[in-house]
Protein backbone atom coordinates (compact mmCIF):
# COMPACT_ATOMS: atom_id res chain seq x y z
CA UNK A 1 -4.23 -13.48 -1.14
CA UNK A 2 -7.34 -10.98 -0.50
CA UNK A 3 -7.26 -9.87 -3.97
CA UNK A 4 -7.54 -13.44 -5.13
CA UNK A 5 -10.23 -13.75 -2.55
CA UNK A 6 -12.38 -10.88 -3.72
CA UNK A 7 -11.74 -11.78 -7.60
CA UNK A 8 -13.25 -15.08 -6.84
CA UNK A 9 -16.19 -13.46 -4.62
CA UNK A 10 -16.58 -11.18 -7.63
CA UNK A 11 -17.29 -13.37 -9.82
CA UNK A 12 -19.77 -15.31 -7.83
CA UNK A 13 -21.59 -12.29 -6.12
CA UNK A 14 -24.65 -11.25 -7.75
CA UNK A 15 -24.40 -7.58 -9.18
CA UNK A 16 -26.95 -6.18 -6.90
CA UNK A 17 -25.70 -7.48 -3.64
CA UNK A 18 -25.51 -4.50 -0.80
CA UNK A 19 -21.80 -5.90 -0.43
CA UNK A 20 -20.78 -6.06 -4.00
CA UNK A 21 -19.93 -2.19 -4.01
CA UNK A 22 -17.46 -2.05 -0.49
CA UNK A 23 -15.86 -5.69 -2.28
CA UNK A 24 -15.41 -3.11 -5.71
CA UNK A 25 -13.79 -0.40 -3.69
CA UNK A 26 -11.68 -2.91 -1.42
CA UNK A 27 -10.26 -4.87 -4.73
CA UNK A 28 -9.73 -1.33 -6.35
CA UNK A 29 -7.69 -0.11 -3.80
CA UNK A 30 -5.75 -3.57 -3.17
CA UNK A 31 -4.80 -3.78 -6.76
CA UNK A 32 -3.72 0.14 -6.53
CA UNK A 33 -1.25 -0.76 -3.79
CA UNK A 34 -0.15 -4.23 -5.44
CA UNK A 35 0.80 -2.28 -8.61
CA UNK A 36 2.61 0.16 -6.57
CA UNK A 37 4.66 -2.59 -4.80
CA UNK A 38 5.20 -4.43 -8.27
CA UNK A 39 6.67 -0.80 -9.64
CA UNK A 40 9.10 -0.22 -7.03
CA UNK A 41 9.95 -4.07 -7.30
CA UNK A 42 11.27 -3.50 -10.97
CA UNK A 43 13.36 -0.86 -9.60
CA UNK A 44 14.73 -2.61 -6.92
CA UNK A 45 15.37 -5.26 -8.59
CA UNK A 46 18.67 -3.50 -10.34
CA UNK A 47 20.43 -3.10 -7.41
CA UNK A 48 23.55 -5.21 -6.95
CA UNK A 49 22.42 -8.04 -4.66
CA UNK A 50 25.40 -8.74 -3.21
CA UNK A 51 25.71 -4.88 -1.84
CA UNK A 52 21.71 -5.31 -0.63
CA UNK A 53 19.40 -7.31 1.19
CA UNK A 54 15.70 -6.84 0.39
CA UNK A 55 12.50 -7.92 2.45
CA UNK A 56 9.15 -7.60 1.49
CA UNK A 57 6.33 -7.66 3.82
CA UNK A 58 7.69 -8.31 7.11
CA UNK A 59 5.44 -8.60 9.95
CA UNK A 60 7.08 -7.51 12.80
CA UNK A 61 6.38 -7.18 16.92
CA UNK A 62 7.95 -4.39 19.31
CA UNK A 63 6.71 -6.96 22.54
CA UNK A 64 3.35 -5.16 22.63
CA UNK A 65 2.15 -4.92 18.96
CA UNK A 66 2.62 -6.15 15.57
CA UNK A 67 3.22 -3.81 12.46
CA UNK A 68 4.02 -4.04 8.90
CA UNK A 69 7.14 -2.77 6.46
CA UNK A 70 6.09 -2.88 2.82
CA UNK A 71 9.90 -2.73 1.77
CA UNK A 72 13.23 -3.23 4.11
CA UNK A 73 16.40 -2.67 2.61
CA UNK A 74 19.25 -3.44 4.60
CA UNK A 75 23.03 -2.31 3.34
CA UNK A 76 26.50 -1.91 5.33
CA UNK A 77 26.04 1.74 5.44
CA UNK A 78 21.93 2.04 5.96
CA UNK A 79 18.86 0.68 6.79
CA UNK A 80 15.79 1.91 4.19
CA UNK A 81 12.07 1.26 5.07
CA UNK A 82 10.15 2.14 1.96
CA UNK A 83 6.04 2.26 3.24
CA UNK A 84 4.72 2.18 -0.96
CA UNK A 85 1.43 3.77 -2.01
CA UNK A 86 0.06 4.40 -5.08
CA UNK A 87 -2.12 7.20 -4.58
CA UNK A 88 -3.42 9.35 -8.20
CA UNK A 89 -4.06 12.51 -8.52
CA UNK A 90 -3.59 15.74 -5.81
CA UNK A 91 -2.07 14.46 -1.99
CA UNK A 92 -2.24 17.07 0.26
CA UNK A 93 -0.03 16.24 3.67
CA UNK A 94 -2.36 18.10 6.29
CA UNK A 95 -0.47 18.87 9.32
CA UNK A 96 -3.19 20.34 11.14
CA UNK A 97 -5.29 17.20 11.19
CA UNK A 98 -1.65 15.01 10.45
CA UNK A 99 -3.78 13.42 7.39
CA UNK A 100 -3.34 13.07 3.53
CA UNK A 101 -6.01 14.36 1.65
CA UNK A 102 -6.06 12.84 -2.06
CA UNK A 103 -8.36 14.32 -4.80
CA UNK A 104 -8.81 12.46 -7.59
CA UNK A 105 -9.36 13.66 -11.22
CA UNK A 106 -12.98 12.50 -10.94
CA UNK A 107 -12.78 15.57 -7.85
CA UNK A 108 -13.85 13.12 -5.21
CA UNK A 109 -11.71 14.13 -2.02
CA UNK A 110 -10.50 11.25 0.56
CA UNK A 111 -8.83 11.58 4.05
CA UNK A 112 -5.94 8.81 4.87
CA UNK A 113 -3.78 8.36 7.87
CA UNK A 114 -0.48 10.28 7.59
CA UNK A 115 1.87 7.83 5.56
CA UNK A 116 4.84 9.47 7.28
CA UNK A 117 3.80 8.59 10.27
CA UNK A 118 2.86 5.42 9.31
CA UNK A 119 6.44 4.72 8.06
């Protein structure tokens, strides 16, 4: 739905708006992540389905707060949470500052939250 959103506000938003550039860099990464999802998807999609259960995007509460699972996948034997990214060039897992460090092949270096963790 947000990538719809900012496609639409893309098109309408003049091209020297002060927002226009955090709307680039939000649709860039959003796309990134939905073309990660769609990858794994294709993947998934060849397991037997009567051996597996799959959920996507399940919103879930522990009582006090409510988190996210990209990818659940439920068998007789296991339980699988798959957290996807699609992250390109060098990921560095820092465990000093429990970060990932990505540098791209443009050499720009960015800081995320540990996806481990996350998961």
């Amino acid at each position: 739905m947000r990538i719809q959103k900012n496609h639409a506000l893309l098109k309408r938003i003049a091209k020297n708006h002060p927002k226009r550039l955090a709307i680039e860099s939000d649709q860039t990464r959003r796309l990134a992540g939905y073309k990660g999802e769609q990858a794994i998807d294709f993947h998934l999609s060849k397991l037997p389905e009567k051996e597996y259960m799959i959920l996507h995007d399940l919103r879930l509460s522990n009582g006090n707060h409510f988190f996210q699972i990209d990818t659940l996948i439920l068998n007789h034997t296991f339980t699988l949470i798959l957290e996807v990214k699609n992250y390109g060039g060098t990921l560095y897992f820092d465990p000093d500052f429990n970060q990932l460090i990505q540098t791209t092949s443009k050499g720009e270096v960015k800081g995320y939250p540990n996806p481990i963790e996350q998961a």
